[in-house]
N, C-alpha and C. Protein backbone atom coordinates (compact mmCIF):
# COMPACT_ATOMS: atom_id res chain seq x y z
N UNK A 1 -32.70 -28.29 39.64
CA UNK A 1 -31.95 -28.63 38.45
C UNK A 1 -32.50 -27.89 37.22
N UNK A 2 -33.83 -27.99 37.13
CA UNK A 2 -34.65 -26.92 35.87
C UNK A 2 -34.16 -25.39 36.17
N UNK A 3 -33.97 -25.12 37.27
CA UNK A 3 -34.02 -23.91 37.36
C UNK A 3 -32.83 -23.20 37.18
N UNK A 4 -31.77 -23.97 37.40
CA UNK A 4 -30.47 -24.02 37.13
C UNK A 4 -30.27 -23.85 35.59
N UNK A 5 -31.33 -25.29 34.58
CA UNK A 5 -30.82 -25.03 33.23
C UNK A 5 -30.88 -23.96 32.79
N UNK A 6 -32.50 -23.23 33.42
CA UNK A 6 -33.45 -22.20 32.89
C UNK A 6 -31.97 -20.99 33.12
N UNK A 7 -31.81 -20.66 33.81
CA UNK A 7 -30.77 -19.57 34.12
C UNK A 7 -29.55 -19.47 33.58
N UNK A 8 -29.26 -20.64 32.79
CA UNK A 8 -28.09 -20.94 31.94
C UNK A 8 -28.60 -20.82 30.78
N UNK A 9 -29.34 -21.30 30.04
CA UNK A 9 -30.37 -20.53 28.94
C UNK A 9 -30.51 -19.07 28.79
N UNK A 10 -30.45 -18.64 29.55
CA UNK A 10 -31.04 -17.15 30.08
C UNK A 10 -29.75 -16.38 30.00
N UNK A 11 -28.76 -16.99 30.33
CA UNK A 11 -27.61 -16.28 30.16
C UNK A 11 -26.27 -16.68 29.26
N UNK A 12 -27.03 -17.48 28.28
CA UNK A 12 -26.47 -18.09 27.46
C UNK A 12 -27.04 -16.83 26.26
N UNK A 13 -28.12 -16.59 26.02
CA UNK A 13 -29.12 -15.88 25.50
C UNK A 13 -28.89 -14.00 25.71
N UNK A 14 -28.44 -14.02 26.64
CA UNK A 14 -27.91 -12.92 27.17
C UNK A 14 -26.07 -12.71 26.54
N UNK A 15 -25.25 -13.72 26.65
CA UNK A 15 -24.06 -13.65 25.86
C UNK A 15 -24.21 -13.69 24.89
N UNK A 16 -25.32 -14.37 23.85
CA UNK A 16 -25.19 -14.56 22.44
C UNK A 16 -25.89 -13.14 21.78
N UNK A 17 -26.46 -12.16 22.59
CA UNK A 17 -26.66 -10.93 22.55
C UNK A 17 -26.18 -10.06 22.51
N UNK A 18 -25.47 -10.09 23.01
CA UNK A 18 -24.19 -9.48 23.64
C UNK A 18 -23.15 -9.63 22.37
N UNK A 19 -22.90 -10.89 21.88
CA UNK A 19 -22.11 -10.90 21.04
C UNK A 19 -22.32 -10.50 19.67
N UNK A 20 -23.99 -10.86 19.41
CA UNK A 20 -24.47 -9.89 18.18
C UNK A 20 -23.89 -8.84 18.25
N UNK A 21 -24.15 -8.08 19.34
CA UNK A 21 -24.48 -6.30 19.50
C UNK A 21 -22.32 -6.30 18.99
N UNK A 22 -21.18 -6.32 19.53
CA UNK A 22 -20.36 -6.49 19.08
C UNK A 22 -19.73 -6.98 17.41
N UNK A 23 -20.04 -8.30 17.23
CA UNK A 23 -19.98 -8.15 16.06
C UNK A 23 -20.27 -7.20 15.65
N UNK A 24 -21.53 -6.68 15.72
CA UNK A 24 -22.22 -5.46 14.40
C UNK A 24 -21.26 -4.34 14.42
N UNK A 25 -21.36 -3.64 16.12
CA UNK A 25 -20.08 -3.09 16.74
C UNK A 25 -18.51 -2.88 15.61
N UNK A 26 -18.42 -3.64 15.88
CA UNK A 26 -17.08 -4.38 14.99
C UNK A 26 -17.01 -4.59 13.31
N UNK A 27 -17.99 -4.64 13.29
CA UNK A 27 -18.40 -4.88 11.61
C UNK A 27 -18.31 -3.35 11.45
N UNK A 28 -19.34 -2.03 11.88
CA UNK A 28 -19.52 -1.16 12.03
C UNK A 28 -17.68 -0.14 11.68
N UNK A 29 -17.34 -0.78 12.84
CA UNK A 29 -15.59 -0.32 12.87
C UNK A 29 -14.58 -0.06 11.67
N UNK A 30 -14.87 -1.72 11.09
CA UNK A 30 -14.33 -2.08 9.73
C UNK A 30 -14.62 -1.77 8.48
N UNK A 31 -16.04 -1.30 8.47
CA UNK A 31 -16.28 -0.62 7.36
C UNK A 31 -15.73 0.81 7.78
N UNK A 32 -15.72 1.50 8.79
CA UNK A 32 -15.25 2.96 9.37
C UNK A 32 -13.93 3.01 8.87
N UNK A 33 -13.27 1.65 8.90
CA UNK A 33 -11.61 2.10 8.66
C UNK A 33 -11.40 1.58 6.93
N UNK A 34 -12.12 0.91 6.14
CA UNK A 34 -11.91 0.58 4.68
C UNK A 34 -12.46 2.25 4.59
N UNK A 35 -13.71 2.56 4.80
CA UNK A 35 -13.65 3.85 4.25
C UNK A 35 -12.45 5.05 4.52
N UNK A 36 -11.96 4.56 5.71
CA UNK A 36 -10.57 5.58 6.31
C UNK A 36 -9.64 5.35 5.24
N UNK A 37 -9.36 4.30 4.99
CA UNK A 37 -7.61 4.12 4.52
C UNK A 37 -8.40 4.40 2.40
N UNK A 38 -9.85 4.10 2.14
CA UNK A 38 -9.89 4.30 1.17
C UNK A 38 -9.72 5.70 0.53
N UNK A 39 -10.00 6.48 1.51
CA UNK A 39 -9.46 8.14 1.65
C UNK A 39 -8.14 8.28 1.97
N UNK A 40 -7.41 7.91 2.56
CA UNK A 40 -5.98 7.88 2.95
C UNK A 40 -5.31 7.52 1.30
N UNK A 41 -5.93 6.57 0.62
CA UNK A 41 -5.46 6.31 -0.36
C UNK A 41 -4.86 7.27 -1.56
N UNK A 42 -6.60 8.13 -1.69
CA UNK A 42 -6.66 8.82 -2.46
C UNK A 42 -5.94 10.10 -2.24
N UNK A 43 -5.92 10.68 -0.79
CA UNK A 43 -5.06 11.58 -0.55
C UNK A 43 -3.57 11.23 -0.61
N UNK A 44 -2.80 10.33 -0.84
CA UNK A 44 -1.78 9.58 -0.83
C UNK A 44 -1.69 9.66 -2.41
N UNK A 45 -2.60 9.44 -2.86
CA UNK A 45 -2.18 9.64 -4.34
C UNK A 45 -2.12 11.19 -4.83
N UNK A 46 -3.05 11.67 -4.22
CA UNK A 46 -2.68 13.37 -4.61
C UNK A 46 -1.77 13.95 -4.51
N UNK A 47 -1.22 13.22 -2.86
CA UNK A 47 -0.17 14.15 -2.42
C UNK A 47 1.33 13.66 -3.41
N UNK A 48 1.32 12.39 -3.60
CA UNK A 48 2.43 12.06 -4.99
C UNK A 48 2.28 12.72 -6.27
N UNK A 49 0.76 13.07 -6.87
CA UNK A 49 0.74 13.88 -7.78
C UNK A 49 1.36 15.46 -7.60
N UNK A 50 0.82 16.13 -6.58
CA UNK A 50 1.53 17.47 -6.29
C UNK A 50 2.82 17.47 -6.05
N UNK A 51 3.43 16.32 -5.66
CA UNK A 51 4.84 16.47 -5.12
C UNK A 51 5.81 16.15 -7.32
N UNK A 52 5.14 15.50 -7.70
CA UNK A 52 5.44 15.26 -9.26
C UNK A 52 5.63 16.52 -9.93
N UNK A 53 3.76 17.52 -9.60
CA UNK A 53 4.20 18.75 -10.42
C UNK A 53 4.75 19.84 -9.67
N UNK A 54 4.87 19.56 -8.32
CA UNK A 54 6.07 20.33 -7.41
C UNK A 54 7.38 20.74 -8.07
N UNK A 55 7.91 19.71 -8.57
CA UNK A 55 9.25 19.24 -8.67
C UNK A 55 8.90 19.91 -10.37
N UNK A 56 8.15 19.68 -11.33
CA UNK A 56 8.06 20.25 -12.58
C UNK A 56 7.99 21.52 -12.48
N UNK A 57 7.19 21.80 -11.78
CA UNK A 57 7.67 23.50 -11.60
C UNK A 57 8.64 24.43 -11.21
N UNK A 58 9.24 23.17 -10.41
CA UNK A 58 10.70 24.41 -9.85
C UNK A 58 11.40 24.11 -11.15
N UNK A 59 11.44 23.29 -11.77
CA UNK A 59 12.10 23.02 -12.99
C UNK A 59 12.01 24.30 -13.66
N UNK A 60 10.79 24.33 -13.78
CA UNK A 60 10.10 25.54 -15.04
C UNK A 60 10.95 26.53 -14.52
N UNK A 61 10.66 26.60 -13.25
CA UNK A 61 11.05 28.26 -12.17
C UNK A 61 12.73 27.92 -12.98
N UNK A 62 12.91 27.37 -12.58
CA UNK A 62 14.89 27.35 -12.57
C UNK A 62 14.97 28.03 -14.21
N UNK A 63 14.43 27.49 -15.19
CA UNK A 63 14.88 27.57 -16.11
C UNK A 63 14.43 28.91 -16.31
N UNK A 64 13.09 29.56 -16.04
CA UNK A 64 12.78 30.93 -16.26
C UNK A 64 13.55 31.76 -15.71
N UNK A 65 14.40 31.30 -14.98
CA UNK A 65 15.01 32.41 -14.01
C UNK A 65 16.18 32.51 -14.63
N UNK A 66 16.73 31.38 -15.16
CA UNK A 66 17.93 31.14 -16.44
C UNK A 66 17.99 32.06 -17.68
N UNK A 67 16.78 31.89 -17.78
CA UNK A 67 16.48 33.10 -19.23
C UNK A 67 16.43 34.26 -19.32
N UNK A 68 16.10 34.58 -17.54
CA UNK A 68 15.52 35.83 -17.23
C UNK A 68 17.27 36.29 -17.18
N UNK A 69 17.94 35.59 -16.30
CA UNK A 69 19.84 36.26 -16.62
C UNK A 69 19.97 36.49 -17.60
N UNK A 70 19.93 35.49 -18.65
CA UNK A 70 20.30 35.39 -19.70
C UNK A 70 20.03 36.64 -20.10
N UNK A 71 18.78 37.34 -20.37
CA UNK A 71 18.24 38.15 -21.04
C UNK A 71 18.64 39.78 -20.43
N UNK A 72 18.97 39.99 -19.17
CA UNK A 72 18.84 40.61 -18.57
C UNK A 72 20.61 40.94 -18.79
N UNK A 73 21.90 40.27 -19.23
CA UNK A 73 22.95 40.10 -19.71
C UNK A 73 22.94 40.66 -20.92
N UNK A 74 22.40 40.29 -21.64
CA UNK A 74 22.29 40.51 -23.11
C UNK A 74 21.51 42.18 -22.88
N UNK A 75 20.70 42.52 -21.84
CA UNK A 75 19.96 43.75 -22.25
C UNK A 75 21.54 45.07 -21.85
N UNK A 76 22.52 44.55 -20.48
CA UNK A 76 23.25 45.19 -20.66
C UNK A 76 24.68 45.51 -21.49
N UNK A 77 24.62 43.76 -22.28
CA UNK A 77 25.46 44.38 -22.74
C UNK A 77 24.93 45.10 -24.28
N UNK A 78 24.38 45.29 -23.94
CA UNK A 78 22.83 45.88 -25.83
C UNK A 78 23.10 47.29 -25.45
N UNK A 79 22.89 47.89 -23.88
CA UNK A 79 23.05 48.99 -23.49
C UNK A 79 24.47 49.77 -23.40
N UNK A 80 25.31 48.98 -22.92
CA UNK A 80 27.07 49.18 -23.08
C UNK A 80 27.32 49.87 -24.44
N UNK A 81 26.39 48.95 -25.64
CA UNK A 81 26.76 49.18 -27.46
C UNK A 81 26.70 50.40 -27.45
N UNK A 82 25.11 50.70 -26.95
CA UNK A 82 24.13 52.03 -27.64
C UNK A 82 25.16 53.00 -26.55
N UNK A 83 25.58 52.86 -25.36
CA UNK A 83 26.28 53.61 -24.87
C UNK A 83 27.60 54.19 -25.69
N UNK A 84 28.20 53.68 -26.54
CA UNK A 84 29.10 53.42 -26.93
C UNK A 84 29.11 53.59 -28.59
N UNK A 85 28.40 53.60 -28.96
CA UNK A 85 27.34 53.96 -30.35
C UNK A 85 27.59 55.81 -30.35
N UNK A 86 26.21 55.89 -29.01
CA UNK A 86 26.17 57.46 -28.96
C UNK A 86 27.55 58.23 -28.79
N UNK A 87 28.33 57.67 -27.99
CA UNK A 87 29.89 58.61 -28.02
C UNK A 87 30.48 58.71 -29.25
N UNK A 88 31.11 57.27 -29.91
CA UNK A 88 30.98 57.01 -31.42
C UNK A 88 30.46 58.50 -32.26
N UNK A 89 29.05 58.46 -32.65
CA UNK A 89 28.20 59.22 -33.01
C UNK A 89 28.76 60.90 -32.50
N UNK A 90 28.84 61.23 -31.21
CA UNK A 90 28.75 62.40 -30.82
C UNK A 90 30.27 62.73 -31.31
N UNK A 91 31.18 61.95 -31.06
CA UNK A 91 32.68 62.25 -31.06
C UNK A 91 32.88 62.50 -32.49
N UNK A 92 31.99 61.64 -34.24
CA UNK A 92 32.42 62.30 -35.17
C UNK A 92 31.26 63.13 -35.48
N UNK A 93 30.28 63.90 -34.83
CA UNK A 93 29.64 64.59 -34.94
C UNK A 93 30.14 66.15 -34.15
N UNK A 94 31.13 66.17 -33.83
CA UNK A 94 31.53 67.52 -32.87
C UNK A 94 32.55 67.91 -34.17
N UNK A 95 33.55 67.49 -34.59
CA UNK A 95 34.78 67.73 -35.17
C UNK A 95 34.09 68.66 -36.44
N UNK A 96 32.90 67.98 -36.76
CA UNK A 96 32.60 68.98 -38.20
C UNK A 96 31.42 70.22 -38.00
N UNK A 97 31.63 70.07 -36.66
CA UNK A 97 30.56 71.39 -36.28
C UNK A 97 31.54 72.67 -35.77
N UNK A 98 32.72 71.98 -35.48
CA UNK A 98 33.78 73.25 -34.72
C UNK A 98 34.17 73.72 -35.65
N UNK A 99 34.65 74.93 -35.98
CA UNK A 99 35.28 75.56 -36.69
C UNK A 99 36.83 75.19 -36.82
């Protein structure tokens, strides 16, 4: 009967060991994953920040590229003038050079 308790002691002692080593195990885990998702976080917030000035920049892009027509309109029709200038120019500049 002692020897019986003794061995139930013994492996009572042996499970409650066992279950330390787990817990810690497990404790171990849980801090592994608060530090996981506390990084997940922060990359989660970055990646909403870049996607914010993502979107501000194509803005920018769109509109530079708007100006850039714009400007690039205006340079031909600036060039059409001076085209049109010089004939101007040459056409009453011939009449008083001919005899």
């Amino acid at each position: 009967h002692e020897h019986l308790l003794k061995m139930m002691e013994e492996r009572m002692m042996d499970v409650e060991q066992k279950l330390r080593l787990v817990k810690r195990l497990l404790q171990d885990k849980v801090n592994q994953l608060k530090e996981q998702l506390s990084k997940n976080t922060k990359a989660d917030a970055m990646v909403k920040d870049l996607y914010v000035e993502n979107a501000q920049l194509l803005k920018a892009l769109e509109v530079t590229e708007q100006r850039q027509k714009t400007a690039e309109r205006k340079n031909y029709l600036l060039e059409e003038k001076i085209a049109n200038l010089n004939r101007i120019v040459k056409n009453l500049a011939s009449p008083s050079f001919s005899p």
